[in-house]
N, C-alpha and C. Protein backbone atom coordinates (compact mmCIF):
# COMPACT_ATOMS: atom_id res chain seq x y z
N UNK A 1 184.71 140.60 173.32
CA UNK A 1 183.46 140.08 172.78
C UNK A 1 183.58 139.95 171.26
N UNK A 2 182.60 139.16 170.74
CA UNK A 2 183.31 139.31 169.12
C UNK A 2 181.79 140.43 168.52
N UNK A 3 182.44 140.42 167.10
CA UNK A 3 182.25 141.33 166.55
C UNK A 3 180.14 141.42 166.37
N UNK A 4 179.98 143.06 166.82
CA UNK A 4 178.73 142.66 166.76
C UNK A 4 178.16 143.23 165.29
N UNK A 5 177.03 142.79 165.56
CA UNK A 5 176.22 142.89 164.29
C UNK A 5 175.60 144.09 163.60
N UNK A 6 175.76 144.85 163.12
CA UNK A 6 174.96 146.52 162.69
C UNK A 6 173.72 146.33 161.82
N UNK A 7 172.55 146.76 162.19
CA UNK A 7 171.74 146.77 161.48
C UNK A 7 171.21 148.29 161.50
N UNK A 8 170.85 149.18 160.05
CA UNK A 8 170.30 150.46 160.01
C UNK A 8 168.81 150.23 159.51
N UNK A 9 167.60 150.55 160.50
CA UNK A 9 166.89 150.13 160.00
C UNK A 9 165.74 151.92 159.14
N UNK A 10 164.69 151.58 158.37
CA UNK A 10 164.00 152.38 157.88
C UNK A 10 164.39 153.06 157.36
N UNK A 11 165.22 152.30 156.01
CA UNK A 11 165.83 152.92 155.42
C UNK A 11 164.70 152.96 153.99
N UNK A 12 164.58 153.77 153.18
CA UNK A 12 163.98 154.38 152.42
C UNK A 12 164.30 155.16 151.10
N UNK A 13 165.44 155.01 150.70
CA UNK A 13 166.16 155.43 149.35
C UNK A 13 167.58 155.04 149.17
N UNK A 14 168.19 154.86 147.99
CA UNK A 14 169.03 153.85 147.68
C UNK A 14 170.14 154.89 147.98
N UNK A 15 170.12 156.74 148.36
CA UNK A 15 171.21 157.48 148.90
C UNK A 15 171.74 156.96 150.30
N UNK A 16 170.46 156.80 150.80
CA UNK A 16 170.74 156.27 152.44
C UNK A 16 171.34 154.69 152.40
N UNK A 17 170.76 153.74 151.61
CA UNK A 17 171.21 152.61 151.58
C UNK A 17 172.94 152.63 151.55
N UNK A 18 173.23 152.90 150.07
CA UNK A 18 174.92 152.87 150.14
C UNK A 18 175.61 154.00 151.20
N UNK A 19 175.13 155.02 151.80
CA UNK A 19 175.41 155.76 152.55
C UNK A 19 175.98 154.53 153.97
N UNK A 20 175.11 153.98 154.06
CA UNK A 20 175.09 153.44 155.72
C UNK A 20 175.87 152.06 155.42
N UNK A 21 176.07 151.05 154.08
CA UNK A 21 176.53 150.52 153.27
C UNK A 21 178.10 150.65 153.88
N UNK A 22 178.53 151.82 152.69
CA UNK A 22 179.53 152.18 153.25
C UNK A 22 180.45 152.93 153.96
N UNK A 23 179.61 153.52 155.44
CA UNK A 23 180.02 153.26 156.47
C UNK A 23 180.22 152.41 157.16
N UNK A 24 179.89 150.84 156.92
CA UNK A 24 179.94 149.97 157.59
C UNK A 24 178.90 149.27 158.03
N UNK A 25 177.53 149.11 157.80
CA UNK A 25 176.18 148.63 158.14
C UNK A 25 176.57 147.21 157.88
N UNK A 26 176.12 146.18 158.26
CA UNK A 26 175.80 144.71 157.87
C UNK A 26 174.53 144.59 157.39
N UNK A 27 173.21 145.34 157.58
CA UNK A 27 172.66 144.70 157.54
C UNK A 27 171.73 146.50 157.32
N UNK A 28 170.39 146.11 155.94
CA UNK A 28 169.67 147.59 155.81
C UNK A 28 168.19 146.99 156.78
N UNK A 29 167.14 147.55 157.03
CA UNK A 29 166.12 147.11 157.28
C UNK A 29 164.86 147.90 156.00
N UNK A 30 163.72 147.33 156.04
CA UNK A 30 162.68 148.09 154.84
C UNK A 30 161.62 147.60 155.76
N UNK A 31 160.85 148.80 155.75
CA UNK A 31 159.40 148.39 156.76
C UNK A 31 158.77 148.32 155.84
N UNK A 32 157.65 147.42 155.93
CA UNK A 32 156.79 147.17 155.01
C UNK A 32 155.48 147.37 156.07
N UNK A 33 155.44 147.54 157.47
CA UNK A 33 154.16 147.85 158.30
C UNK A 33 153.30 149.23 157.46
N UNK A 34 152.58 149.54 157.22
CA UNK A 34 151.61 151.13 156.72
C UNK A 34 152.18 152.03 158.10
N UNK A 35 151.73 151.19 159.13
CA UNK A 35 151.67 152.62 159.94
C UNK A 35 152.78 153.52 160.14
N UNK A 36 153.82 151.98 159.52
CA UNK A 36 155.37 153.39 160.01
C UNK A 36 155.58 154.52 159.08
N UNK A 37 156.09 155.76 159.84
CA UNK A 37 156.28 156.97 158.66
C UNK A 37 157.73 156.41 157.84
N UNK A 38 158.00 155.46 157.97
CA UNK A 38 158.91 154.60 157.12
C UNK A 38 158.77 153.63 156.27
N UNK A 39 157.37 153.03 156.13
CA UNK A 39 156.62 152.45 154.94
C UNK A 39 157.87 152.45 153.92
N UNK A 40 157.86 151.66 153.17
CA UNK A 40 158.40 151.51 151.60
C UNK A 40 157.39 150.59 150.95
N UNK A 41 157.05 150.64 149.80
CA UNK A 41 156.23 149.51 148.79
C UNK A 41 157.74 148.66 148.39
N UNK A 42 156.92 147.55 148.37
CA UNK A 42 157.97 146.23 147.93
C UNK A 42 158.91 146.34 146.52
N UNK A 43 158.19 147.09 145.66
CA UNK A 43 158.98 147.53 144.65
C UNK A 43 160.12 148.74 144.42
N UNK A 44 159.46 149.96 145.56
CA UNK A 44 160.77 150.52 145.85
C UNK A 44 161.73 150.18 146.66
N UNK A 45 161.59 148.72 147.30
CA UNK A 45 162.71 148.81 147.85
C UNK A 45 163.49 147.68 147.41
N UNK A 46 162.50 146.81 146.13
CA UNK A 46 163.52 146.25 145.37
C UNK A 46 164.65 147.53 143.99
N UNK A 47 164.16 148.38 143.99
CA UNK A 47 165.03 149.10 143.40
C UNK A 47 166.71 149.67 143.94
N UNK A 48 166.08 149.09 145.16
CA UNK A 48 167.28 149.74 145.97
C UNK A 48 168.02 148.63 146.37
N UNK A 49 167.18 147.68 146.78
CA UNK A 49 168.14 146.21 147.03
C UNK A 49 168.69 145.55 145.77
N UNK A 50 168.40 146.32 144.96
CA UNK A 50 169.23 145.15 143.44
C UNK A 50 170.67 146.14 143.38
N UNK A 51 170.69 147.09 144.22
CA UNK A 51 171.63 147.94 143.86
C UNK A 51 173.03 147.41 145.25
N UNK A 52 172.32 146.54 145.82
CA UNK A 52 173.54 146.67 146.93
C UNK A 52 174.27 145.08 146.40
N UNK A 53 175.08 145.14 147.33
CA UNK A 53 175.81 143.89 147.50
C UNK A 53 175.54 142.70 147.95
N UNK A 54 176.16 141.40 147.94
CA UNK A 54 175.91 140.16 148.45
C UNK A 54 176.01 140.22 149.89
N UNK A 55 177.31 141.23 149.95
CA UNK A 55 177.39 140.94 151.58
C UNK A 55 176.24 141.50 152.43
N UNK A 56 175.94 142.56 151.65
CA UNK A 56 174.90 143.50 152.75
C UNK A 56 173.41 142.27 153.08
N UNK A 57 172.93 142.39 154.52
CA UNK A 57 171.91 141.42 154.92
C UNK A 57 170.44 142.59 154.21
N UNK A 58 169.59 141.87 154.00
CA UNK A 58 168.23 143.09 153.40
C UNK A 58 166.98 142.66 154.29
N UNK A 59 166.72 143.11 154.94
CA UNK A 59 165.86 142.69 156.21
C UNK A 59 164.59 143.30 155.74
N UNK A 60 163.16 142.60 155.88
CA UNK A 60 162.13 143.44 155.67
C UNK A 60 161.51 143.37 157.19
N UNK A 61 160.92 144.34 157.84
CA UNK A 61 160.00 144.68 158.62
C UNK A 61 158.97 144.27 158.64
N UNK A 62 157.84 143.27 159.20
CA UNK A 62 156.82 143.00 159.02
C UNK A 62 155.85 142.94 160.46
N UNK A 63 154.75 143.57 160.68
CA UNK A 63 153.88 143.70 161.85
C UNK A 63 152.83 142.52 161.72
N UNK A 64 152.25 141.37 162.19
CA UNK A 64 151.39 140.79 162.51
C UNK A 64 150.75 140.28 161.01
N UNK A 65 151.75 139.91 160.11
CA UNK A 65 151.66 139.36 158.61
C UNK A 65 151.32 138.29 158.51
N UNK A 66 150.20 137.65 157.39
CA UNK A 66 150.25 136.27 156.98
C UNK A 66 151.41 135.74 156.35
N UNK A 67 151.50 134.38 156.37
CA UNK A 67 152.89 133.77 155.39
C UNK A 67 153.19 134.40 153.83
N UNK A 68 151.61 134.57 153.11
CA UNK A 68 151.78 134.70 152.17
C UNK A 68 151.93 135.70 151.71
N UNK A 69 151.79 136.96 152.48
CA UNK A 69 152.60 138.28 152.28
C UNK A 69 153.93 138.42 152.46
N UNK A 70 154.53 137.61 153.43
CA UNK A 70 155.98 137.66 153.90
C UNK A 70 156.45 136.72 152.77
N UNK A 71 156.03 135.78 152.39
CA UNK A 71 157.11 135.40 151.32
C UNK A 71 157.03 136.14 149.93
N UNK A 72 155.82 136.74 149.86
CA UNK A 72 156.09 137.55 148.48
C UNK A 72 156.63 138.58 148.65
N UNK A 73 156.52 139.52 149.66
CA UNK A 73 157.44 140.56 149.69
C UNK A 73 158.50 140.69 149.89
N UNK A 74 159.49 138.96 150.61
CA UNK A 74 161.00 139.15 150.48
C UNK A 74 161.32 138.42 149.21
N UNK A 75 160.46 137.95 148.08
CA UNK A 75 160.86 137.48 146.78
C UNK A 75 160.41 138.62 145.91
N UNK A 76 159.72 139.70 146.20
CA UNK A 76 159.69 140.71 145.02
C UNK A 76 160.84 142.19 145.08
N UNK A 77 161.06 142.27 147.13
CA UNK A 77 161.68 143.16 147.15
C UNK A 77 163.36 142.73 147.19
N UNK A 78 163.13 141.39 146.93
CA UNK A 78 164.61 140.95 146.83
C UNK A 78 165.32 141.07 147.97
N UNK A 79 164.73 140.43 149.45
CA UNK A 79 164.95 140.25 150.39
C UNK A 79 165.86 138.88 151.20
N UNK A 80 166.53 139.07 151.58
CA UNK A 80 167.44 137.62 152.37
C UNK A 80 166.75 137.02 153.66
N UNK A 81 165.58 138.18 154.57
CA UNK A 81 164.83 137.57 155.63
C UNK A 81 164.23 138.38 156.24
N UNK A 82 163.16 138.24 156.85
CA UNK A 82 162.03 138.87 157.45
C UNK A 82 162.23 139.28 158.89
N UNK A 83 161.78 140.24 159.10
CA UNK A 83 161.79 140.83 160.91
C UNK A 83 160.22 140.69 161.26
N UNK A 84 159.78 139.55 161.71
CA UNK A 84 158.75 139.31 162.29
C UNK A 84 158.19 140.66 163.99
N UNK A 85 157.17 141.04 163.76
CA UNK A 85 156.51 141.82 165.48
C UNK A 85 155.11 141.43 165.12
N UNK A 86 154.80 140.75 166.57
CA UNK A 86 153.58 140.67 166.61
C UNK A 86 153.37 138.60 166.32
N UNK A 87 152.32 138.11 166.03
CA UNK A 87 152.62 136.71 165.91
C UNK A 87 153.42 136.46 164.47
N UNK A 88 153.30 135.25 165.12
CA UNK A 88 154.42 134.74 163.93
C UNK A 88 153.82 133.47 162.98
N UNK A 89 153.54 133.30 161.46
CA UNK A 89 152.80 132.34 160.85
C UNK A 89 153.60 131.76 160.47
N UNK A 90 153.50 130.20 160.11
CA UNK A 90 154.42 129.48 159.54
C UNK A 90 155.30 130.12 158.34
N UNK A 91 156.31 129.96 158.56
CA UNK A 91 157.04 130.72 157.37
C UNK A 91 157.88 129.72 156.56
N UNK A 92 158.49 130.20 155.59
CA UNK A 92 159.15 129.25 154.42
C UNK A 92 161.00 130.07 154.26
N UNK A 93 160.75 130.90 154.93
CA UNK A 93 161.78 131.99 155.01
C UNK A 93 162.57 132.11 155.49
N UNK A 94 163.72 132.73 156.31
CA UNK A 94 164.67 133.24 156.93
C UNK A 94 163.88 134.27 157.66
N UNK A 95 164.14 134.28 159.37
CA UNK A 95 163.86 135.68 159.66
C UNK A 95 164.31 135.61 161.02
N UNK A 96 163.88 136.57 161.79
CA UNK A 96 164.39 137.33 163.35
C UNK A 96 162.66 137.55 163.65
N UNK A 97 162.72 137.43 165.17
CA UNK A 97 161.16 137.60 165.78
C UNK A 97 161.88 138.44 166.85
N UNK A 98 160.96 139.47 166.42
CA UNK A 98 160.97 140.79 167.48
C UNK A 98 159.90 140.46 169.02
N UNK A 99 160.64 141.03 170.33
CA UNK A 99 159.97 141.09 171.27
C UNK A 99 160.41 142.74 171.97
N UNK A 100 159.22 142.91 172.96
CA UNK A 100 159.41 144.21 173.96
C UNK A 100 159.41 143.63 174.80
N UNK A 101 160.85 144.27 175.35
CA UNK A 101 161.48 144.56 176.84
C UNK A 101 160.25 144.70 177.73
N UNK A 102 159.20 144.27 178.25
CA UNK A 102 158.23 143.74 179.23
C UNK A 102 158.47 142.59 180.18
N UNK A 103 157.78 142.75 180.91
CA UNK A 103 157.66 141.81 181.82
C UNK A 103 157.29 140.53 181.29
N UNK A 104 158.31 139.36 181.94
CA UNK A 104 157.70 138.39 180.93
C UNK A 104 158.47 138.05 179.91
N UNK A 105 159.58 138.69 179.53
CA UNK A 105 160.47 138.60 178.54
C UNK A 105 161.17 137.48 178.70
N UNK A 106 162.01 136.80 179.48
CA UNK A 106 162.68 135.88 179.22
C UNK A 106 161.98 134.87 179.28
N UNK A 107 161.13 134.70 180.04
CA UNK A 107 160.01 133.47 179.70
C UNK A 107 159.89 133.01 178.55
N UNK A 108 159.13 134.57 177.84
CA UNK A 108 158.76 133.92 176.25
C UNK A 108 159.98 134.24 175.29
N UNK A 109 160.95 134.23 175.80
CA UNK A 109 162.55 133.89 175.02
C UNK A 109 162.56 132.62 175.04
N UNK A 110 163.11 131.90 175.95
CA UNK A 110 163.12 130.54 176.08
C UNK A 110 161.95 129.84 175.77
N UNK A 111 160.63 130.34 175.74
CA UNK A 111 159.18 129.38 175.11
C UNK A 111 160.04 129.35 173.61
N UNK A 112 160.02 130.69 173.04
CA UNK A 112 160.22 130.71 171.44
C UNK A 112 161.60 130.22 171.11
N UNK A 113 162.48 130.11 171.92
CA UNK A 113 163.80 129.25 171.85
C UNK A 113 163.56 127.38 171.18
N UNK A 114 162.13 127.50 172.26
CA UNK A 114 161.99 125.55 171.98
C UNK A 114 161.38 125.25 170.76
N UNK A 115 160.19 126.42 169.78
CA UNK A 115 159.38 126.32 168.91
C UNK A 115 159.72 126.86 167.95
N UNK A 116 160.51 127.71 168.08
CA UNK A 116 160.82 129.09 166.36
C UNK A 116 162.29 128.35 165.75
N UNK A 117 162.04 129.03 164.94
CA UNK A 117 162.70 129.06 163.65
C UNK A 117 163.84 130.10 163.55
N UNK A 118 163.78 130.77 164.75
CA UNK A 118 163.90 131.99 164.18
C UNK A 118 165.56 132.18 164.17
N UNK A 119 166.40 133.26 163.23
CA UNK A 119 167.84 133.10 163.15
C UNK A 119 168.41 134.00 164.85
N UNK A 120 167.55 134.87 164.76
CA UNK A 120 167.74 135.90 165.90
C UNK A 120 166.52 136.29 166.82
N UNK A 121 166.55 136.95 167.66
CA UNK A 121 165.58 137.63 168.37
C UNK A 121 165.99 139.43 169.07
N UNK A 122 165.41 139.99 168.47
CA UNK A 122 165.31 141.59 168.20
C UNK A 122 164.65 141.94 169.78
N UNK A 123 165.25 142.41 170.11
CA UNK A 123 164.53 143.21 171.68
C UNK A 123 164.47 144.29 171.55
N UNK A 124 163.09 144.84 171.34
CA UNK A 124 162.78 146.84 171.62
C UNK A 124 162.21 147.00 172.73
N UNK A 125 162.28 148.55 172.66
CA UNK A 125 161.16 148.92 173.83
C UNK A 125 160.41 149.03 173.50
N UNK A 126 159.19 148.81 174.25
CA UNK A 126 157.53 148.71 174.39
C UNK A 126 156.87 150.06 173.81
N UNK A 127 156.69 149.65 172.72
CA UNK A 127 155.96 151.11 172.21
C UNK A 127 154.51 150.77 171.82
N UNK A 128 153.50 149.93 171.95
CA UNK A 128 152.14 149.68 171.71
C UNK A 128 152.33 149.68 170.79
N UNK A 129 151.35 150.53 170.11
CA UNK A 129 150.56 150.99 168.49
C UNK A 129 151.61 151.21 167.76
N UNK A 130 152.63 152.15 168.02
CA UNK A 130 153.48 152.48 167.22
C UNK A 130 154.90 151.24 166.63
N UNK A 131 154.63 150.32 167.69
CA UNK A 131 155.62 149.22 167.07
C UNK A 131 156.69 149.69 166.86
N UNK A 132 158.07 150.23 167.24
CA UNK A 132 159.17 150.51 167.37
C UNK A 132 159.31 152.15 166.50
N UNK A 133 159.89 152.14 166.60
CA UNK A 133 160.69 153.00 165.61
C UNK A 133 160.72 154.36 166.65
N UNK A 134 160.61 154.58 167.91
CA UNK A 134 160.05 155.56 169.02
C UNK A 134 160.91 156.31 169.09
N UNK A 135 162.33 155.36 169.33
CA UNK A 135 163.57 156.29 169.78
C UNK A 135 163.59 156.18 171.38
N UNK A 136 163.20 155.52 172.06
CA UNK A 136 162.71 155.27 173.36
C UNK A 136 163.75 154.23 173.40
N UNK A 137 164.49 154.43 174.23
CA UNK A 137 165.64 153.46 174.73
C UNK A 137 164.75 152.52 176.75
N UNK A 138 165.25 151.48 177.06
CA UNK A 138 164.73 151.11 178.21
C UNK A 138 166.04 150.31 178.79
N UNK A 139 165.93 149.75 179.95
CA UNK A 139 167.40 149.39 180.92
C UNK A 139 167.55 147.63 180.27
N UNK A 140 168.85 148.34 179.61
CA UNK A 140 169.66 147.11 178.60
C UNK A 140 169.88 145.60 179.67
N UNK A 141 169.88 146.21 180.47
CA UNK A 141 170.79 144.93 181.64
C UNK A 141 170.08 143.81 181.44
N UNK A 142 168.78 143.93 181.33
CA UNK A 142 167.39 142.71 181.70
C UNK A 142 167.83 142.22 180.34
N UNK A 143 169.18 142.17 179.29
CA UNK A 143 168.96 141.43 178.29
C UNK A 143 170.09 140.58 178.45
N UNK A 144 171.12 140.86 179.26
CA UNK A 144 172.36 140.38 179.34
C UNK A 144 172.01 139.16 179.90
N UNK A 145 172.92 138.13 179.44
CA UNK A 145 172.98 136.88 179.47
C UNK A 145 171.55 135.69 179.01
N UNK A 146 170.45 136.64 178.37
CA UNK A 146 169.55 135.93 177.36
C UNK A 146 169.95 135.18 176.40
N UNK A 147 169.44 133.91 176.21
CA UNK A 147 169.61 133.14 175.72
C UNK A 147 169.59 133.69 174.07
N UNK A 148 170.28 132.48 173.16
CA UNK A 148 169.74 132.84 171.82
C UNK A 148 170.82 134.20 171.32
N UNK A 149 170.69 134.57 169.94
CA UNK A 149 171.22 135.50 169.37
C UNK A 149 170.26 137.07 169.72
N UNK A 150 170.90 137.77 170.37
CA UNK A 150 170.37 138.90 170.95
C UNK A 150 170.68 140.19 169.75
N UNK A 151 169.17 140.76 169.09
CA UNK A 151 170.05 142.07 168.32
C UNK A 151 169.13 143.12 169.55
N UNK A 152 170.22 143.95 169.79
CA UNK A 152 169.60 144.93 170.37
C UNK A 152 168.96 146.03 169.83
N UNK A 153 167.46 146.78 170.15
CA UNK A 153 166.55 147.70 169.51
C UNK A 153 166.25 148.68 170.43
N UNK A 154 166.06 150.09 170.31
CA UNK A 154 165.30 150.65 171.08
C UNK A 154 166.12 152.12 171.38
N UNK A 155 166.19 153.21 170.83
CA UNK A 155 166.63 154.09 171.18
C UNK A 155 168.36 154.51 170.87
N UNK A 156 168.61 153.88 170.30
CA UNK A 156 170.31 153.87 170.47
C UNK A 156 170.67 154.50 169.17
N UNK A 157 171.30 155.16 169.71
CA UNK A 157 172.24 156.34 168.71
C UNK A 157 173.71 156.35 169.17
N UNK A 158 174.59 157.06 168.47
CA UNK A 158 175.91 157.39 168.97
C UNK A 158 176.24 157.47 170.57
N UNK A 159 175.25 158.19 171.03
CA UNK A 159 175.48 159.04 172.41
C UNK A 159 175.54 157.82 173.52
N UNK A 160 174.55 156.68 173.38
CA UNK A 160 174.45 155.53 174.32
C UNK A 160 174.88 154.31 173.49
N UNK A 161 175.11 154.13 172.19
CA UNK A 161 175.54 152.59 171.89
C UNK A 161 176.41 152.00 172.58
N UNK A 162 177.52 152.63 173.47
CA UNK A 162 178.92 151.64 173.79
C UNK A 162 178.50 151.24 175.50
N UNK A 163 177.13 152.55 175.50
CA UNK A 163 176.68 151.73 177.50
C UNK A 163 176.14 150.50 177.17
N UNK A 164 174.93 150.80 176.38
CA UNK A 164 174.50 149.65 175.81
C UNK A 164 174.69 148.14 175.49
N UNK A 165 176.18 148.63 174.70
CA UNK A 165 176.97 146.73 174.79
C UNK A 165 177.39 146.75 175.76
N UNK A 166 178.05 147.49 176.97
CA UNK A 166 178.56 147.09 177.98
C UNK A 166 177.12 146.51 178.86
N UNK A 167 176.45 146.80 178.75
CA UNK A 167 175.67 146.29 179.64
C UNK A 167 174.70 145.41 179.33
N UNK A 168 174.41 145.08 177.83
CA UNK A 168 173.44 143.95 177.27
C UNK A 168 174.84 143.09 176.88
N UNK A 169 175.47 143.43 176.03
CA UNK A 169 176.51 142.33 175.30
C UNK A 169 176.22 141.84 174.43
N UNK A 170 175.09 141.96 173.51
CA UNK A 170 174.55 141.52 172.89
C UNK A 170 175.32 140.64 171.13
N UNK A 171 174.62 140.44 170.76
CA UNK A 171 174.80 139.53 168.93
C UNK A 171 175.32 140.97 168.03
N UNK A 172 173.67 141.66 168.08
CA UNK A 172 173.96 142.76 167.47
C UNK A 172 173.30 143.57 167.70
N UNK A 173 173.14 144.81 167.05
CA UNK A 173 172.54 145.75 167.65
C UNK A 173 171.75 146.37 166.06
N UNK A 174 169.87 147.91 166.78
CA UNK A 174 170.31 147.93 164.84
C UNK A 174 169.71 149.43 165.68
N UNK A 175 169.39 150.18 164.81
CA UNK A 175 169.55 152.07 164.95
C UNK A 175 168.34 152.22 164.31
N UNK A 176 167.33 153.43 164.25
CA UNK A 176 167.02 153.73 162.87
C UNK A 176 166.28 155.07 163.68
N UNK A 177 164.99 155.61 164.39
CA UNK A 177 165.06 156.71 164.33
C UNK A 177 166.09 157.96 164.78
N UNK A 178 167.30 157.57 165.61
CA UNK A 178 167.96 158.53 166.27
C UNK A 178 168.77 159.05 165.79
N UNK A 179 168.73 157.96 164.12
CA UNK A 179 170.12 158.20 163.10
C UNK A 179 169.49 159.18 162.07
N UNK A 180 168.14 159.92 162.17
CA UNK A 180 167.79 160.48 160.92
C UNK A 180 167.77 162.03 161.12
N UNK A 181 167.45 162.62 160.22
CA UNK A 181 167.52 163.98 160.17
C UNK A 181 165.90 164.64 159.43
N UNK A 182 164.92 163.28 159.38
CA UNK A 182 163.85 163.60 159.14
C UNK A 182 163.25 161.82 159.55
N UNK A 183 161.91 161.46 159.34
CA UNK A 183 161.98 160.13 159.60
C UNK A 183 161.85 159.17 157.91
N UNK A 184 162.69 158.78 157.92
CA UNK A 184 163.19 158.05 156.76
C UNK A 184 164.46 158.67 156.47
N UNK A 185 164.66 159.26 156.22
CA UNK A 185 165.79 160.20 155.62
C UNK A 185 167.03 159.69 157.15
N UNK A 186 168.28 159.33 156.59
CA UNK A 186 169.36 159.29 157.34
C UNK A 186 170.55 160.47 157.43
N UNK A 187 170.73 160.16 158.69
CA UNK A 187 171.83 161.76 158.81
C UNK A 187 173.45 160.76 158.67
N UNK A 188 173.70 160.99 157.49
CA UNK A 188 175.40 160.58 157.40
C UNK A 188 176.31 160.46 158.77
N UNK A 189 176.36 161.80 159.32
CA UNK A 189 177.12 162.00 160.36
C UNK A 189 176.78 161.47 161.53
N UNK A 190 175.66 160.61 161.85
CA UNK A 190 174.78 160.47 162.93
C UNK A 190 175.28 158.80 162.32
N UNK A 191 174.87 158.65 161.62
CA UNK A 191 174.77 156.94 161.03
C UNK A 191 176.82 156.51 160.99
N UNK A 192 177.50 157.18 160.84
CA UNK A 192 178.75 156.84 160.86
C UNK A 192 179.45 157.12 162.12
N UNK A 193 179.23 158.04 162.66
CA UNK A 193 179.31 157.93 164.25
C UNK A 193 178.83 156.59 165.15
N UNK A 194 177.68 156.41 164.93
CA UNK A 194 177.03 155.15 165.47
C UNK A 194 178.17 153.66 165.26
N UNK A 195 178.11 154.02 163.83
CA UNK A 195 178.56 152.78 163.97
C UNK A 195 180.16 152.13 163.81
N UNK A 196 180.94 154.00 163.80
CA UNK A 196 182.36 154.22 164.84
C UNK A 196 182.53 153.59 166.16
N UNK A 197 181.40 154.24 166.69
CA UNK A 197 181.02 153.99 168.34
C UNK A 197 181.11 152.42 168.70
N UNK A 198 180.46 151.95 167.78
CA UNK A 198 180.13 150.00 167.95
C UNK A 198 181.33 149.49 168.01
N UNK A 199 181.98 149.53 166.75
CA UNK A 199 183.30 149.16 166.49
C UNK A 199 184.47 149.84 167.48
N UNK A 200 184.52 150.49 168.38
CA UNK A 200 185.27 150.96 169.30
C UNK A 200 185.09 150.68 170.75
N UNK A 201 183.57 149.96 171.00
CA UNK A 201 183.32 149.85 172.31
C UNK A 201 183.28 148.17 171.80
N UNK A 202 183.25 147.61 171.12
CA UNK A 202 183.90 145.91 170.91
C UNK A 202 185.35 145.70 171.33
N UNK A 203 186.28 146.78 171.27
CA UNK A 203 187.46 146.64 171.24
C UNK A 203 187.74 146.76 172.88
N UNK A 204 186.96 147.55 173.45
CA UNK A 204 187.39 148.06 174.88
C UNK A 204 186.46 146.89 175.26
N UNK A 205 185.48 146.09 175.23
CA UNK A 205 185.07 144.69 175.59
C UNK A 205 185.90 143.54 175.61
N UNK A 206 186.74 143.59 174.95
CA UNK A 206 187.56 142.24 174.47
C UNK A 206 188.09 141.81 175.99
């Protein structure tokens, strides 16, 4: 399979950023939703994104946003593209539209295949109110062979990432509560394991 995609998301200080950086991340995430205990304001997390690299992707988090919040907050926090949950408003931007693993899912894959914009499509598990970040993993299979660029969401840490691609196959994949050691705060050893694990179960895919 080729190489998949790493995304660490809810990340929250510029230790954790280059931490997960360089271990190997492609890609940081910054929630900008209130309700998550992973919140960042747009300005701290441009402090932290002026500090990384070109290569690294800077993803912001956004729950059920107007346009005109999403484009100011990936032009103040110095963002490359938006993670849409919830509807989606005309945008001017780069981004990924998040869905839950529900019933009904590939339907409205292929609806939003014919109408979006979108670069990717993020699959979590169904967490209501709380909008991801649960740690709640659900059965990967129902994603395999979905159309479109697949990042996989929902529970995945070291211990299950390599069932996971074997059985979704997915674009890419991204981590964020199972990798911490508080919520925001990242556990080194947890976050470099993970994404050991990725890079080792691509190889036994090939």
């Amino acid at each position: 399979m080729n190489r998949v995609f790493i995304k660490i998301c809810g990340i929250t200080c510029l230790e954790d950023a280059q931490m997960a950086v360089a271990a190997g991340a492609d890609a940081l995430g910054f929630n900008f939703w209130p309700g998550s205990p992973r919140h960042i304001a747009p300005q701290d997390a441009a402090r932290i994104t002026a500090k990384l690299g070109a290569n690294t992707v800077k993803i912001g988090v956004f729950v059920d946003p107007n346009a005109v919040e999403i484009a100011e907050t990936v032009r103040a926090a110095g963002l490359d593209l938006a993670q849409i949950h919830g509807s989606v408003p005309p945008l001017t931007v780069h981004f990924w539209q998040a869905f839950s693993a529900g019933p009904g899912l590939e339907n409205d894959l292929r609806a939003a295949l014919e109408t979006s914009r979108a670069e990717a499509f993020l699959i979590d598990a169904p967490a209501g109110a709380q909008r991801g970040g649960t740690g709640r993993a659900f059965d990967w299979s129902v994603v395999r062979g979905l159309p479109g660029r697949i990042v996989l969401a929902g529970g995945l840490g070291p211990d299950n990432v390599a069932q996971a691609i074997r059985q979704a196959r997915p674009w890419g994949v991204d981590a964020c509560s199972r990798l911490e050691s508080a919520p925001g705060r990242k556990d080194p050893a947890q976050v470099g394991a993970f994404i050991q694990t990725v890079r080792q179960a691509e190889l036994q895919e090939q």
